[in-house]
N, C-alpha and C. Protein backbone atom coordinates (compact mmCIF):
# COMPACT_ATOMS: atom_id res chain seq x y z
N UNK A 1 23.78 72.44 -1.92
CA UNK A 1 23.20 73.33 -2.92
C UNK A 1 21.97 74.03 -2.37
N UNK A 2 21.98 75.30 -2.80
CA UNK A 2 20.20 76.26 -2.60
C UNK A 2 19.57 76.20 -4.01
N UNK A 3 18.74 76.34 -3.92
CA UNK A 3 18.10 75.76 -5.38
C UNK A 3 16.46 76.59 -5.11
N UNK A 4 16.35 76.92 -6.44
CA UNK A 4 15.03 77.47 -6.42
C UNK A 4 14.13 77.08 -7.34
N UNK A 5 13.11 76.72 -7.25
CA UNK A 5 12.12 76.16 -8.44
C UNK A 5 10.73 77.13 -8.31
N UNK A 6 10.57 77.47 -9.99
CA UNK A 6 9.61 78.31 -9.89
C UNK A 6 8.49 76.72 -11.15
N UNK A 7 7.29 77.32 -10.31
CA UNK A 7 6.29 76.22 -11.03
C UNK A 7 6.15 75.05 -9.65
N UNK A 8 6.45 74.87 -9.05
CA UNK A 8 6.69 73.89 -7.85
C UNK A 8 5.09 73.42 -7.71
N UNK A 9 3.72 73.43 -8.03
CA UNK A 9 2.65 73.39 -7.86
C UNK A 9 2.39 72.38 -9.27
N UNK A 10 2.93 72.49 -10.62
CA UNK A 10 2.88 72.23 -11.42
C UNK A 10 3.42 70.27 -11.72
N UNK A 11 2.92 69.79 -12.78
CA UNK A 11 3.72 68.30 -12.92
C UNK A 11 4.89 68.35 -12.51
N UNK A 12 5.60 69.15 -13.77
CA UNK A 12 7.06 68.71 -13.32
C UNK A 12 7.45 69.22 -11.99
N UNK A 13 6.91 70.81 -11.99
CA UNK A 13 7.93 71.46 -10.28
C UNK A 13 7.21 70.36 -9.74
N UNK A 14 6.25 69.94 -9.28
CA UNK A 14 5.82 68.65 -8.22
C UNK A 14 7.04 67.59 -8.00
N UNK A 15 7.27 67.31 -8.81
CA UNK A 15 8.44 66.16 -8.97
C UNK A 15 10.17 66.80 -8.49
N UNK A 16 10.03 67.65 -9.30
CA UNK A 16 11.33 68.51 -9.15
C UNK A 16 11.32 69.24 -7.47
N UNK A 17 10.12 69.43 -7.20
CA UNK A 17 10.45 69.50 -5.79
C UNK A 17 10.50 68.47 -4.70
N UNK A 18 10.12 66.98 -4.83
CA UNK A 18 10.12 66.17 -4.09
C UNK A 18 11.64 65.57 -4.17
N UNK A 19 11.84 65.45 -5.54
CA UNK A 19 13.40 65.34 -5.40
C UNK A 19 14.53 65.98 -4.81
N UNK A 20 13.96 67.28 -5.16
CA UNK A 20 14.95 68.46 -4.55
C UNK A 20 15.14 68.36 -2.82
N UNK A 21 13.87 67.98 -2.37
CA UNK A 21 13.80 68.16 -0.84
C UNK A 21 14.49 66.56 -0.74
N UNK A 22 14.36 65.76 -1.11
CA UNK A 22 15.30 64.16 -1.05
C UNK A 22 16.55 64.12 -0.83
N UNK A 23 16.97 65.39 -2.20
CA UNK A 23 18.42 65.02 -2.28
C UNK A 23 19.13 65.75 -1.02
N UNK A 24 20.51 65.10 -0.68
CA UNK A 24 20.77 64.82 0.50
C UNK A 24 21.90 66.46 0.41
N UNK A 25 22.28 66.28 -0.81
CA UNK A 25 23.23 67.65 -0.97
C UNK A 25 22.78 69.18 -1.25
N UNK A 26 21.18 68.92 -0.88
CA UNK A 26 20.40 70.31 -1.49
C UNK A 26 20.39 70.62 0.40
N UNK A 27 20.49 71.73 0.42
CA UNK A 27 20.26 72.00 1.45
C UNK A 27 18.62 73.15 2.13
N UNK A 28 18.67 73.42 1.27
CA UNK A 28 17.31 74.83 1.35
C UNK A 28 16.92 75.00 -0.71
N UNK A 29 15.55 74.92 -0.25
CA UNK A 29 14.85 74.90 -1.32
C UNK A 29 13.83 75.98 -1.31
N UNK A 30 13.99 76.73 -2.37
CA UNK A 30 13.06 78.38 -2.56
C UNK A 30 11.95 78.14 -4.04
N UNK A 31 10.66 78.14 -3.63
CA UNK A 31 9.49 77.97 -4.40
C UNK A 31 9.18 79.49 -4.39
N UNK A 32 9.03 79.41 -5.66
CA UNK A 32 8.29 80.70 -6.09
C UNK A 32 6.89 80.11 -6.71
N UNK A 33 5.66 80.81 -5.85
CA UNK A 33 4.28 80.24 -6.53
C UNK A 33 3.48 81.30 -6.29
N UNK A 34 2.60 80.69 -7.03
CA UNK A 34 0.94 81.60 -6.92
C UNK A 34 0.26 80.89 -5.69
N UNK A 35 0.22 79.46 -5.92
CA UNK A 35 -0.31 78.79 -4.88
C UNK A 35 0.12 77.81 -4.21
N UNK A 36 -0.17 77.70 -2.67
CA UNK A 36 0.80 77.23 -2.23
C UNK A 36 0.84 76.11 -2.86
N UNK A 37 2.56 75.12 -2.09
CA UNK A 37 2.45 73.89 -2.63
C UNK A 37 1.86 72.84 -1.47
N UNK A 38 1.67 73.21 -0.81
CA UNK A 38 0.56 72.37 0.20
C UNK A 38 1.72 70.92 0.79
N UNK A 39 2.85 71.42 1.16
CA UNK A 39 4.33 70.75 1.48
C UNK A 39 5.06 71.57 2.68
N UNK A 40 5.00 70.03 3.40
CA UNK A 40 5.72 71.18 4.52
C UNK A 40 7.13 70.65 4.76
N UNK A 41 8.27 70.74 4.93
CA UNK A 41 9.20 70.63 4.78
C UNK A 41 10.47 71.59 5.85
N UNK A 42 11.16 70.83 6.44
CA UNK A 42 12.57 72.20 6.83
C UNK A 42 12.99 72.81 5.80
N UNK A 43 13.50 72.29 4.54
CA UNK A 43 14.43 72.95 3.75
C UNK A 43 13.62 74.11 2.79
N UNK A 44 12.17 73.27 2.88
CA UNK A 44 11.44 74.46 1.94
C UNK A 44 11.30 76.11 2.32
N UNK A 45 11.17 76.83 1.88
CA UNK A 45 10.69 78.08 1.85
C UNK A 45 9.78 78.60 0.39
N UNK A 46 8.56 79.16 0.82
CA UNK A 46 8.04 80.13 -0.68
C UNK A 46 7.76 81.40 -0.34
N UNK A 47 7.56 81.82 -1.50
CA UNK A 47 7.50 82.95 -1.74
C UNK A 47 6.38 83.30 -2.73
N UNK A 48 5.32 84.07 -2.49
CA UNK A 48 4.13 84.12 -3.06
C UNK A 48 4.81 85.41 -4.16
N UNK A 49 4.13 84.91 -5.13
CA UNK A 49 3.95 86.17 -6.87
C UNK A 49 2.80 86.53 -7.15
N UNK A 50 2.44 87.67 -7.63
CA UNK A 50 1.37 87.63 -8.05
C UNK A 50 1.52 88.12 -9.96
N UNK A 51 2.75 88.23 -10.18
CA UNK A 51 3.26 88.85 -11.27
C UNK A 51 4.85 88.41 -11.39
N UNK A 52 5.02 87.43 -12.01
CA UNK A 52 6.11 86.48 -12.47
C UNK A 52 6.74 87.21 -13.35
N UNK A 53 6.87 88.97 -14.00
CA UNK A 53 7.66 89.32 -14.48
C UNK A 53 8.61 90.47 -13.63
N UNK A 54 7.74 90.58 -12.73
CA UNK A 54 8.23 91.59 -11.86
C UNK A 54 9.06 90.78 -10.38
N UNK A 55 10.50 90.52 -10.31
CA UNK A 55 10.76 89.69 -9.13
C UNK A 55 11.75 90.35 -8.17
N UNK A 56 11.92 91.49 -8.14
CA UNK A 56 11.71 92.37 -7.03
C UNK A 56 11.48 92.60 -5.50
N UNK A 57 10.75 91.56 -5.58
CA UNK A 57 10.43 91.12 -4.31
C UNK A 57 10.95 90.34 -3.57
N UNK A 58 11.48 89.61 -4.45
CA UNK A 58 12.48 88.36 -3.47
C UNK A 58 13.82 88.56 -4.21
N UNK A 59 14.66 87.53 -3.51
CA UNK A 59 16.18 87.67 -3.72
C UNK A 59 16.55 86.61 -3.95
N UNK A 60 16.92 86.33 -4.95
CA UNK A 60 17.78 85.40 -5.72
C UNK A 60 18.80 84.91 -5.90
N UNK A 61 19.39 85.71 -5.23
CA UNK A 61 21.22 85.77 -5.24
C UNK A 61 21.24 84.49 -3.88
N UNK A 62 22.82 83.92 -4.40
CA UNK A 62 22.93 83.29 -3.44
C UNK A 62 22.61 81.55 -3.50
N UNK A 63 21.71 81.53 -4.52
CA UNK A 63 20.97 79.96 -5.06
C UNK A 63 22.12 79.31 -5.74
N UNK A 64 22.37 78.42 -5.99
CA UNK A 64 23.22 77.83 -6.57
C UNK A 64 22.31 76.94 -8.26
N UNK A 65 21.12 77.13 -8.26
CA UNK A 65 20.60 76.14 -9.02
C UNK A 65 18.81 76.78 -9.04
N UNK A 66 18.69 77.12 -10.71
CA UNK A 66 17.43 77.37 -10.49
C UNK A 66 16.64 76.83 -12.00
N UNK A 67 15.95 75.91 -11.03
CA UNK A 67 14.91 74.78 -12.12
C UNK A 67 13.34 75.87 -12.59
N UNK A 68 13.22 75.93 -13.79
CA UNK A 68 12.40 76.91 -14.27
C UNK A 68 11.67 75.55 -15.07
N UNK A 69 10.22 75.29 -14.36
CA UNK A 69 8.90 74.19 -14.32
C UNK A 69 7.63 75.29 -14.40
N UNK A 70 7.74 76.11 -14.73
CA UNK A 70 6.62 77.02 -14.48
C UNK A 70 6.29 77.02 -16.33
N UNK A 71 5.08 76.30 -16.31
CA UNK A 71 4.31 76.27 -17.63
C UNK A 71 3.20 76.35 -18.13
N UNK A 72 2.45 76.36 -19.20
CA UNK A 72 0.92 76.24 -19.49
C UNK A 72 1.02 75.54 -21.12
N UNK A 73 0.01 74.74 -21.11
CA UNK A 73 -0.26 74.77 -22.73
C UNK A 73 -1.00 75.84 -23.65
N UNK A 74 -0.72 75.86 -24.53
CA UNK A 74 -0.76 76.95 -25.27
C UNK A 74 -2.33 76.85 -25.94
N UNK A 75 -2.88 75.17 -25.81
CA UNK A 75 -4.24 75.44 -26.07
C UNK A 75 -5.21 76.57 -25.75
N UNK A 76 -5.62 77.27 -26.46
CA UNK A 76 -7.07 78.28 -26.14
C UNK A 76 -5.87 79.69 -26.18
N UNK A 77 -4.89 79.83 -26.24
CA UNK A 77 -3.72 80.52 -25.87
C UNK A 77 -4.02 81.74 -27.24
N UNK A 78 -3.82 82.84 -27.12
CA UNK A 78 -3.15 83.88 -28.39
C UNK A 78 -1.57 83.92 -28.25
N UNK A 79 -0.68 83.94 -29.15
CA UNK A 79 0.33 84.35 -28.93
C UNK A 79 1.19 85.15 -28.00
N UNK A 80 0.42 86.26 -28.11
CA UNK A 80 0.92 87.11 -27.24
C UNK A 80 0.55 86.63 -25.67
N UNK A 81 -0.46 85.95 -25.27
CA UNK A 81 -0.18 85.56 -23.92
C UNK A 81 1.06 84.62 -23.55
N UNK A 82 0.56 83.68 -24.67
CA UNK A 82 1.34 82.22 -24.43
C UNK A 82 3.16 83.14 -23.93
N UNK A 83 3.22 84.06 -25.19
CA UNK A 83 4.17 84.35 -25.03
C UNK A 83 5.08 84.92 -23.50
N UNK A 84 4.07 85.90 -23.11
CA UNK A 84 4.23 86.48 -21.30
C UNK A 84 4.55 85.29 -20.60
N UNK A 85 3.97 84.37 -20.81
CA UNK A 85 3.64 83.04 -20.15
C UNK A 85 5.57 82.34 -20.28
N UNK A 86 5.57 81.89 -21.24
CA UNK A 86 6.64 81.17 -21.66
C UNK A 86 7.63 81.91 -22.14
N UNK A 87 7.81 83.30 -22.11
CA UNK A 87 8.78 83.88 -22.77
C UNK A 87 9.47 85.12 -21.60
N UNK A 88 8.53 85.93 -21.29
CA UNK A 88 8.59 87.05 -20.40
C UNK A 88 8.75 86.52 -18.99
N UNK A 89 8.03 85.55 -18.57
CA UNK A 89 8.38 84.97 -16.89
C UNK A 89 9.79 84.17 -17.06
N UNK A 90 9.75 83.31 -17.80
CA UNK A 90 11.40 82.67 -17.48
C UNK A 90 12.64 83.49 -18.10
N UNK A 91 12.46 84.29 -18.63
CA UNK A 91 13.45 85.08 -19.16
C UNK A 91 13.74 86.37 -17.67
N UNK A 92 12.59 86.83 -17.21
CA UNK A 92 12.86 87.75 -15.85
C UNK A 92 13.60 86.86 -14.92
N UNK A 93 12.95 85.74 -14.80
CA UNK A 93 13.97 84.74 -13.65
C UNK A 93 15.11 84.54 -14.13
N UNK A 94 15.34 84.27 -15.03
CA UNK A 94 16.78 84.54 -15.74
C UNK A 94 17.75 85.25 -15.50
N UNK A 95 17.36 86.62 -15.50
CA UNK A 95 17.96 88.09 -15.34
C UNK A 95 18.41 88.07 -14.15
N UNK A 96 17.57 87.49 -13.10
CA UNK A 96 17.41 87.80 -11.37
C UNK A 96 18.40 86.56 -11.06
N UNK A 97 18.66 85.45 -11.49
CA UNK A 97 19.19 85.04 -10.83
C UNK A 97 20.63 85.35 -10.65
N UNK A 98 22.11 85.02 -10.00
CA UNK A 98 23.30 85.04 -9.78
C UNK A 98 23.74 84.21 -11.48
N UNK A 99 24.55 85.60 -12.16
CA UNK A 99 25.25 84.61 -13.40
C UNK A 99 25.85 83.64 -13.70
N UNK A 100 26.41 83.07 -12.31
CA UNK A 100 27.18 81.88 -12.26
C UNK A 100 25.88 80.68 -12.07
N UNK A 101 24.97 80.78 -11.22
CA UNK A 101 23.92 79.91 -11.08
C UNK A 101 23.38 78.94 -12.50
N UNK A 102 23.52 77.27 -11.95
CA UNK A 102 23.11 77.07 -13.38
C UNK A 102 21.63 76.98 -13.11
N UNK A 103 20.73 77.24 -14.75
CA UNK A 103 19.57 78.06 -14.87
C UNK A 103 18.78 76.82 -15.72
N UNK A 104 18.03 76.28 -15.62
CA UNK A 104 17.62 74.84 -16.53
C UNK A 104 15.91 75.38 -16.80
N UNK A 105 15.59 75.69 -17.82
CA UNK A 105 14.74 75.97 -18.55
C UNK A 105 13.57 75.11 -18.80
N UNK A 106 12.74 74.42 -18.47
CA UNK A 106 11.64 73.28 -19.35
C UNK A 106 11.03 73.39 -20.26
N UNK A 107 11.62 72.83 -21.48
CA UNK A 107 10.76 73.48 -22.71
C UNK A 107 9.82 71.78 -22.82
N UNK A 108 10.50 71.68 -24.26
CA UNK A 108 9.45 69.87 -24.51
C UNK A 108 10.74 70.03 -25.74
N UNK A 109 10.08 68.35 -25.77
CA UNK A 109 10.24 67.72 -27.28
C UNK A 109 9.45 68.56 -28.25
N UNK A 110 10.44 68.79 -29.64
CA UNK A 110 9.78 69.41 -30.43
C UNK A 110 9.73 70.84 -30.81
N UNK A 111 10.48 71.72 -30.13
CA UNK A 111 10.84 72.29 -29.81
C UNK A 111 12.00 73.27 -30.93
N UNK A 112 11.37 74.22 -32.11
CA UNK A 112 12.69 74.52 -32.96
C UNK A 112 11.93 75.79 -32.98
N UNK A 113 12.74 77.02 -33.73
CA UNK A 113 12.37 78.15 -34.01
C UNK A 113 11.64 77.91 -35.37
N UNK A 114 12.20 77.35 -36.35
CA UNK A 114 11.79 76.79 -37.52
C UNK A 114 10.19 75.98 -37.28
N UNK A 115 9.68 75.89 -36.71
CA UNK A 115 8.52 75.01 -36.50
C UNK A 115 6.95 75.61 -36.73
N UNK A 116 6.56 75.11 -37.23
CA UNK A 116 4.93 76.17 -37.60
C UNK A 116 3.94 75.96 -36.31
N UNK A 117 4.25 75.31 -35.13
CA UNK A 117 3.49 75.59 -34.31
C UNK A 117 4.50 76.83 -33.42
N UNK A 118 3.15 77.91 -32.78
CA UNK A 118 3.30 78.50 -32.31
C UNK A 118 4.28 78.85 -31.43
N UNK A 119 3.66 77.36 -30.05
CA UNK A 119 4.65 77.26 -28.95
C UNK A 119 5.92 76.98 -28.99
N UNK A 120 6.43 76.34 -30.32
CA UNK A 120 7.37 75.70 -30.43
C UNK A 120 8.61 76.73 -30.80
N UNK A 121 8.07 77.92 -31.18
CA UNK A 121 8.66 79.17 -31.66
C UNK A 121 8.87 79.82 -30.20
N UNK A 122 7.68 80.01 -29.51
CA UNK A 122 8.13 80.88 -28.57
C UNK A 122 9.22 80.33 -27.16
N UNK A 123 8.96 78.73 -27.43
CA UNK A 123 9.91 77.62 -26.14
C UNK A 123 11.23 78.37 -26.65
N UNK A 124 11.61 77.86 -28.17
CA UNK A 124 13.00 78.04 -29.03
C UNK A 124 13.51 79.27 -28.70
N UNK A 125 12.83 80.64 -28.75
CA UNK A 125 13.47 81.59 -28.33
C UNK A 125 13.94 81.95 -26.97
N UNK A 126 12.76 80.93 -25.82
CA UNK A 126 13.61 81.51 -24.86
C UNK A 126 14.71 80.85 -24.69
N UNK A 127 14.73 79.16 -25.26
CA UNK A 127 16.07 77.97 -24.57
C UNK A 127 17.53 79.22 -25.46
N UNK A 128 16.94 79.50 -26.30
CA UNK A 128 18.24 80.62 -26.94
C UNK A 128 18.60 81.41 -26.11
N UNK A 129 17.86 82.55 -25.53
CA UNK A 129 18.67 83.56 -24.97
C UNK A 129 18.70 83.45 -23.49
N UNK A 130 18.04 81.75 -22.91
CA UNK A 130 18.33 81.83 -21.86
C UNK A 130 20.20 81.29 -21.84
N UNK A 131 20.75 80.54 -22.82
CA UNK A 131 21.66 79.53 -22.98
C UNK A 131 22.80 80.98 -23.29
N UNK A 132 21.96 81.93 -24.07
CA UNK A 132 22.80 83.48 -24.35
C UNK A 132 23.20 83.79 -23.58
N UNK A 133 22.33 83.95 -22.11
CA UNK A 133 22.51 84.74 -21.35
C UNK A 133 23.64 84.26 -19.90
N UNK A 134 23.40 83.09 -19.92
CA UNK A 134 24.01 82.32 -18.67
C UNK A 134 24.82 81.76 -18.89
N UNK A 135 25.89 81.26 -18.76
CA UNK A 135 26.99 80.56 -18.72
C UNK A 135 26.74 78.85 -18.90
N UNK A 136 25.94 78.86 -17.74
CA UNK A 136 25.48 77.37 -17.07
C UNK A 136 23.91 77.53 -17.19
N UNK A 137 23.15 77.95 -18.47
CA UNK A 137 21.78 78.10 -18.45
C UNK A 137 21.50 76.85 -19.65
N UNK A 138 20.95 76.26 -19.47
CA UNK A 138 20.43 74.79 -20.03
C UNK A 138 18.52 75.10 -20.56
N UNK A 139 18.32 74.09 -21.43
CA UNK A 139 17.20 73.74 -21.63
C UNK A 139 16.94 72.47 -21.69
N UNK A 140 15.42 72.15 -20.67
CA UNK A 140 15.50 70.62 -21.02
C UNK A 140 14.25 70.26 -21.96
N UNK A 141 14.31 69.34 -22.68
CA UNK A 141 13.42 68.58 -23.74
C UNK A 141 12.38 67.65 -23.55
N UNK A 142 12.06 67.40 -22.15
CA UNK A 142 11.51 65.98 -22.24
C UNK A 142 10.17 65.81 -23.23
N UNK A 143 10.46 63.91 -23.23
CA UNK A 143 9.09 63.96 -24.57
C UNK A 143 8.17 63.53 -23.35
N UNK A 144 7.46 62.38 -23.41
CA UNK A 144 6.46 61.85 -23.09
C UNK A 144 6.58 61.34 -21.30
N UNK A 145 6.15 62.03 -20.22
CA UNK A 145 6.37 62.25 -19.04
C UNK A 145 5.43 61.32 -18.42
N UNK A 146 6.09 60.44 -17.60
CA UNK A 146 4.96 59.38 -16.57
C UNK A 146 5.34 59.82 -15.36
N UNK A 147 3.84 60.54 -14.90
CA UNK A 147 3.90 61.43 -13.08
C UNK A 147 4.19 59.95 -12.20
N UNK A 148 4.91 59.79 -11.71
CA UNK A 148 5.18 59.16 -10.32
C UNK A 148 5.30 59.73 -9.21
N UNK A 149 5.25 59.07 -8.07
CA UNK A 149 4.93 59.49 -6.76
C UNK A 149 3.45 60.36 -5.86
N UNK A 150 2.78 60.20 -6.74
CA UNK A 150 1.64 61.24 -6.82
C UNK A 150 1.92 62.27 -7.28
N UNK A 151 2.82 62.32 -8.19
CA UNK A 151 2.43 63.73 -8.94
C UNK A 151 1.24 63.73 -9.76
N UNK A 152 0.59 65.18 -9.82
CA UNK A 152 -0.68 64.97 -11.04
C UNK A 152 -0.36 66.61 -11.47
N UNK A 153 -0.97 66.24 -13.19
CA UNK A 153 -0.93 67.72 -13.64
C UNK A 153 -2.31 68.66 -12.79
N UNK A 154 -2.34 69.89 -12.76
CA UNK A 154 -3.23 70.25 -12.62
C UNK A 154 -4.29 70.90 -13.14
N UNK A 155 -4.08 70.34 -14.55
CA UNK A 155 -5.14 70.17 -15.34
C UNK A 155 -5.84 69.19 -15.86
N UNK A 156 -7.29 68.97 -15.45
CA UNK A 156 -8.06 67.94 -15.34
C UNK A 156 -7.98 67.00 -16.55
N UNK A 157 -7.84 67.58 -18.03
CA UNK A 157 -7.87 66.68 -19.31
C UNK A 157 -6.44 66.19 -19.23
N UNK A 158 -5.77 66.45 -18.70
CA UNK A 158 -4.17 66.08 -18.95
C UNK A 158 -4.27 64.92 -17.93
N UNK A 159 -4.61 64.99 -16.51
CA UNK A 159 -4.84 63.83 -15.73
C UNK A 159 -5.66 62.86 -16.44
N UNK A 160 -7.04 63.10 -17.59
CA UNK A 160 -7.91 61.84 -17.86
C UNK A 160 -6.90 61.35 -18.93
N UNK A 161 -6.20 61.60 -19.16
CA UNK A 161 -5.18 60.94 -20.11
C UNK A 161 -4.22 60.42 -19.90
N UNK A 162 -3.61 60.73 -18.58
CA UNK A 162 -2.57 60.11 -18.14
C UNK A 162 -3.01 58.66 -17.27
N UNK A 163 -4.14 58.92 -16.95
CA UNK A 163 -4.83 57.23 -16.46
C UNK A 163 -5.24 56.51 -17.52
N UNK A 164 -5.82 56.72 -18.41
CA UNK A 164 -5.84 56.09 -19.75
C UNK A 164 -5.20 55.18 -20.22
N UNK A 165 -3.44 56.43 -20.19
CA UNK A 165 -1.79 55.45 -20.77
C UNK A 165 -1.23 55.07 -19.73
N UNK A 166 -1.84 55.47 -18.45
CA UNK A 166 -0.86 54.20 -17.20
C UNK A 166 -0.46 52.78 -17.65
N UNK A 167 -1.60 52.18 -17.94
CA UNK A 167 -1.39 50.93 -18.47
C UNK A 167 0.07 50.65 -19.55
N UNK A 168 -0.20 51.42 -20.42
CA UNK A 168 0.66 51.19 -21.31
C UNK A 168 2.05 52.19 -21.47
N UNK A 169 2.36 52.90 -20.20
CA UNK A 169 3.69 53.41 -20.30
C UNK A 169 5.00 52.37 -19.96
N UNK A 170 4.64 51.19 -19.60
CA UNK A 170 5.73 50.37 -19.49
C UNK A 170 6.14 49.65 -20.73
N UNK A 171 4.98 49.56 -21.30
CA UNK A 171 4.97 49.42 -23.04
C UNK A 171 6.04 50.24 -23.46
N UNK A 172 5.55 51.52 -23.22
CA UNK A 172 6.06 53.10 -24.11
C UNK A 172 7.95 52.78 -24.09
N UNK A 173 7.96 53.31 -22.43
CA UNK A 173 9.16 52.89 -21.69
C UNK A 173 10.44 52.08 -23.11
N UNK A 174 9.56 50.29 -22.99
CA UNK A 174 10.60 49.64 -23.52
C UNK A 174 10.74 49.90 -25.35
N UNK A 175 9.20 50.63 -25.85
CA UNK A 175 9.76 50.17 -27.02
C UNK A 175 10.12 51.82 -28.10
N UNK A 176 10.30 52.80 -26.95
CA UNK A 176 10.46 54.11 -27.62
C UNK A 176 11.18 54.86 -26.32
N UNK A 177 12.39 53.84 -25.71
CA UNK A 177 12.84 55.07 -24.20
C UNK A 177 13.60 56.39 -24.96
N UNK A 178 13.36 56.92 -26.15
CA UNK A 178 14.31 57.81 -26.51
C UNK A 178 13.48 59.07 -26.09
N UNK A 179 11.81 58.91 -25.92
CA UNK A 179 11.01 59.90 -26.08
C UNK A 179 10.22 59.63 -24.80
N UNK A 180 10.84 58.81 -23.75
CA UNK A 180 10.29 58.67 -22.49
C UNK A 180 10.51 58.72 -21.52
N UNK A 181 10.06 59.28 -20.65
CA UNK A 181 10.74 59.42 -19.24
C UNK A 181 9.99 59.42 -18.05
N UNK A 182 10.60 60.04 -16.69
CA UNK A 182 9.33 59.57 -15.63
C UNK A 182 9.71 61.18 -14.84
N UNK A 183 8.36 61.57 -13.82
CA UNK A 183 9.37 62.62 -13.16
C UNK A 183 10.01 62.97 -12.45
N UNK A 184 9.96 61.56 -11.70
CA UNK A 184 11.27 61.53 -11.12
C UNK A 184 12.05 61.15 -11.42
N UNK A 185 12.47 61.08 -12.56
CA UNK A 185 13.98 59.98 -13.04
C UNK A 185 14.51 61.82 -14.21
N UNK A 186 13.48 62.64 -14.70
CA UNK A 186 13.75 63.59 -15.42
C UNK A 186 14.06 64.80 -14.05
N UNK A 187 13.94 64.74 -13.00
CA UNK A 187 13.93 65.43 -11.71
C UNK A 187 15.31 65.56 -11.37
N UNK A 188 15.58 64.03 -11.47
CA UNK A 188 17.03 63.88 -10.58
C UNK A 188 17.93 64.21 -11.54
N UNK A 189 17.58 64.12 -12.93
CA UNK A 189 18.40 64.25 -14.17
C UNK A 189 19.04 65.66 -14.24
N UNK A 190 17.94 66.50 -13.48
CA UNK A 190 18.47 68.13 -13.72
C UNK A 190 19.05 68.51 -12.34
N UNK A 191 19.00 67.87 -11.36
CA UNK A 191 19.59 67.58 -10.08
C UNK A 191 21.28 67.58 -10.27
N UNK A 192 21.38 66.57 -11.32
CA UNK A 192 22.59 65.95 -11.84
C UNK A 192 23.65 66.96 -12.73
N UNK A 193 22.68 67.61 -13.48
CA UNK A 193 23.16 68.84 -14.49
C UNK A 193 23.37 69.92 -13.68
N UNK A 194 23.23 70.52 -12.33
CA UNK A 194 23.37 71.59 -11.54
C UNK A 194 24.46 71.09 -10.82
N UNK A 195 24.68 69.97 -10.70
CA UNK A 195 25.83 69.77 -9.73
C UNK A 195 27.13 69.71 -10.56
N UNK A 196 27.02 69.08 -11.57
CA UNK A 196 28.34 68.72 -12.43
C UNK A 196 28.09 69.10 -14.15
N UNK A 197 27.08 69.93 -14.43
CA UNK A 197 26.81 70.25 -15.44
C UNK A 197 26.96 69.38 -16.88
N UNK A 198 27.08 69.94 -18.13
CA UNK A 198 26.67 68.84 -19.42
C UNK A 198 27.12 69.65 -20.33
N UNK A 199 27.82 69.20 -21.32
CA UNK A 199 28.53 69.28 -22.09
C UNK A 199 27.81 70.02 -23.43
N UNK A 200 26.31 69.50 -23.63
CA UNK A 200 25.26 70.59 -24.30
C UNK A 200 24.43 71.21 -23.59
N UNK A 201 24.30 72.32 -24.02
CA UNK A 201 23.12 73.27 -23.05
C UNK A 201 21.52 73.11 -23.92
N UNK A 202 21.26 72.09 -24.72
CA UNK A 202 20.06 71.68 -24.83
C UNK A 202 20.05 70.42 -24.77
N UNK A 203 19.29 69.97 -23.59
CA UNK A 203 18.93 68.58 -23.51
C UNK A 203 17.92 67.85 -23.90
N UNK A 204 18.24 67.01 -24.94
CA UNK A 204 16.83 66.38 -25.50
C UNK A 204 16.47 64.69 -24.27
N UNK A 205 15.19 64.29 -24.55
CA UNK A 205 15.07 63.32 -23.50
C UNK A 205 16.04 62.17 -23.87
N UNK A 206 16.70 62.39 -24.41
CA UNK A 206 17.37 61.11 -24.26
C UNK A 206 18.86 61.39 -23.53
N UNK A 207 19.24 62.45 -23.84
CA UNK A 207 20.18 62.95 -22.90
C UNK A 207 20.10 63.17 -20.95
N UNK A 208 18.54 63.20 -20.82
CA UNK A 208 17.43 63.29 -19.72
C UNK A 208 18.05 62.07 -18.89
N UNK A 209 17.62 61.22 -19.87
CA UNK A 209 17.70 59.94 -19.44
C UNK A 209 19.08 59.25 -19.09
């Protein structure tokens, strides 16, 4: 498989790319970033953006598999950014990639059009018309994410919190695995969905799992 992950700097792309470069059947791996991922690798290649709606610049065709990890929280957010953010960048990668390519989306748990938070409106519309648009275009759900391997978010309040619940994600784990996962075990999960695909094109974490 060629596989491309945009967000690769991010929690999940962190994970999603250590897996990606692991697995034994991926052969070449294409990062699309702002900054590098500070990974050096044979199979890797990136490709610098400076404008994630415009992708033009690189070529897409040809990937067999493209993991879309490129995110922000919507805290401090207006709509209309959040939206560019989460709506306008994965929907252009969308467009660009090969129609047959399957296309896996990262939204969250929680996740409906019906929902009075913001983000949860703008995730819902894109897992829709990305699932519209692609054949093999997926969304995934995960709830409550434990970074392994050294992954860290790269946002500082999200890391003082995730050392906090270290302790108690093995807790979490046994007594709520419907809403838990790890990122490498949610990594290989979409690894799994590109090779032999899934029967729903929205995956909630328990389907992850």
């Amino acid at each position: 498989m060629k596989v491309v992950i945009f967000g690769a700097t991010g929690m999940v792309g962190q994970g999603m790319l250590r897996e990606s470069l692991l697995a034994s059947d991926v052969e070449e791996v294409l990062a699309i970033i702002r900054t590098p991922t500070g990974v050096r690798h044979p199979k890797l290649r990136e490709e610098h953006l400076d404008d994630f709606t415009d992708l033009s610049p690189v070529d897409l065709s040809g990937y067999d598999a493209c993991f879309y990890c490129l995110g922000v929280s919507s805290v401090g957010l207006d709509e209309a950014t959040y939206t560019k953010i989460s709506y306008d960048y994965p929907m252009a990668a969308a467009r660009a990639v090969d129609h047959e390519a399957c296309f896996i989306y990262v939204s969250g748990a929680g996740t409906s059009e019906h929902s009075r938070q913001m983000w949860a409106r703008v995730k819902a519309r894109t897992e829709r018309e990305v699932i519209e648009l692609l054949p093999h275009g997926y969304a995934a759900r995960p709830g409550i994410i434990q970074p392994t391997h050294g992954v860290r978010s790269k946002t500082r309040f999200v890391n003082a919190i995730y050392t906090v619940l270290g302790p108690v994600f093995p807790l979490i784990d046994k007594a709520a695995p419907k809403y838990f996962t790890t990122s490498d075990r949610l990594s290989r999960a979409m690894l799994q969905v590109a090779r032999v695909g899934h029967p729903r094109h929205i995956l909630e974490n328990a389907d992850l799992r």
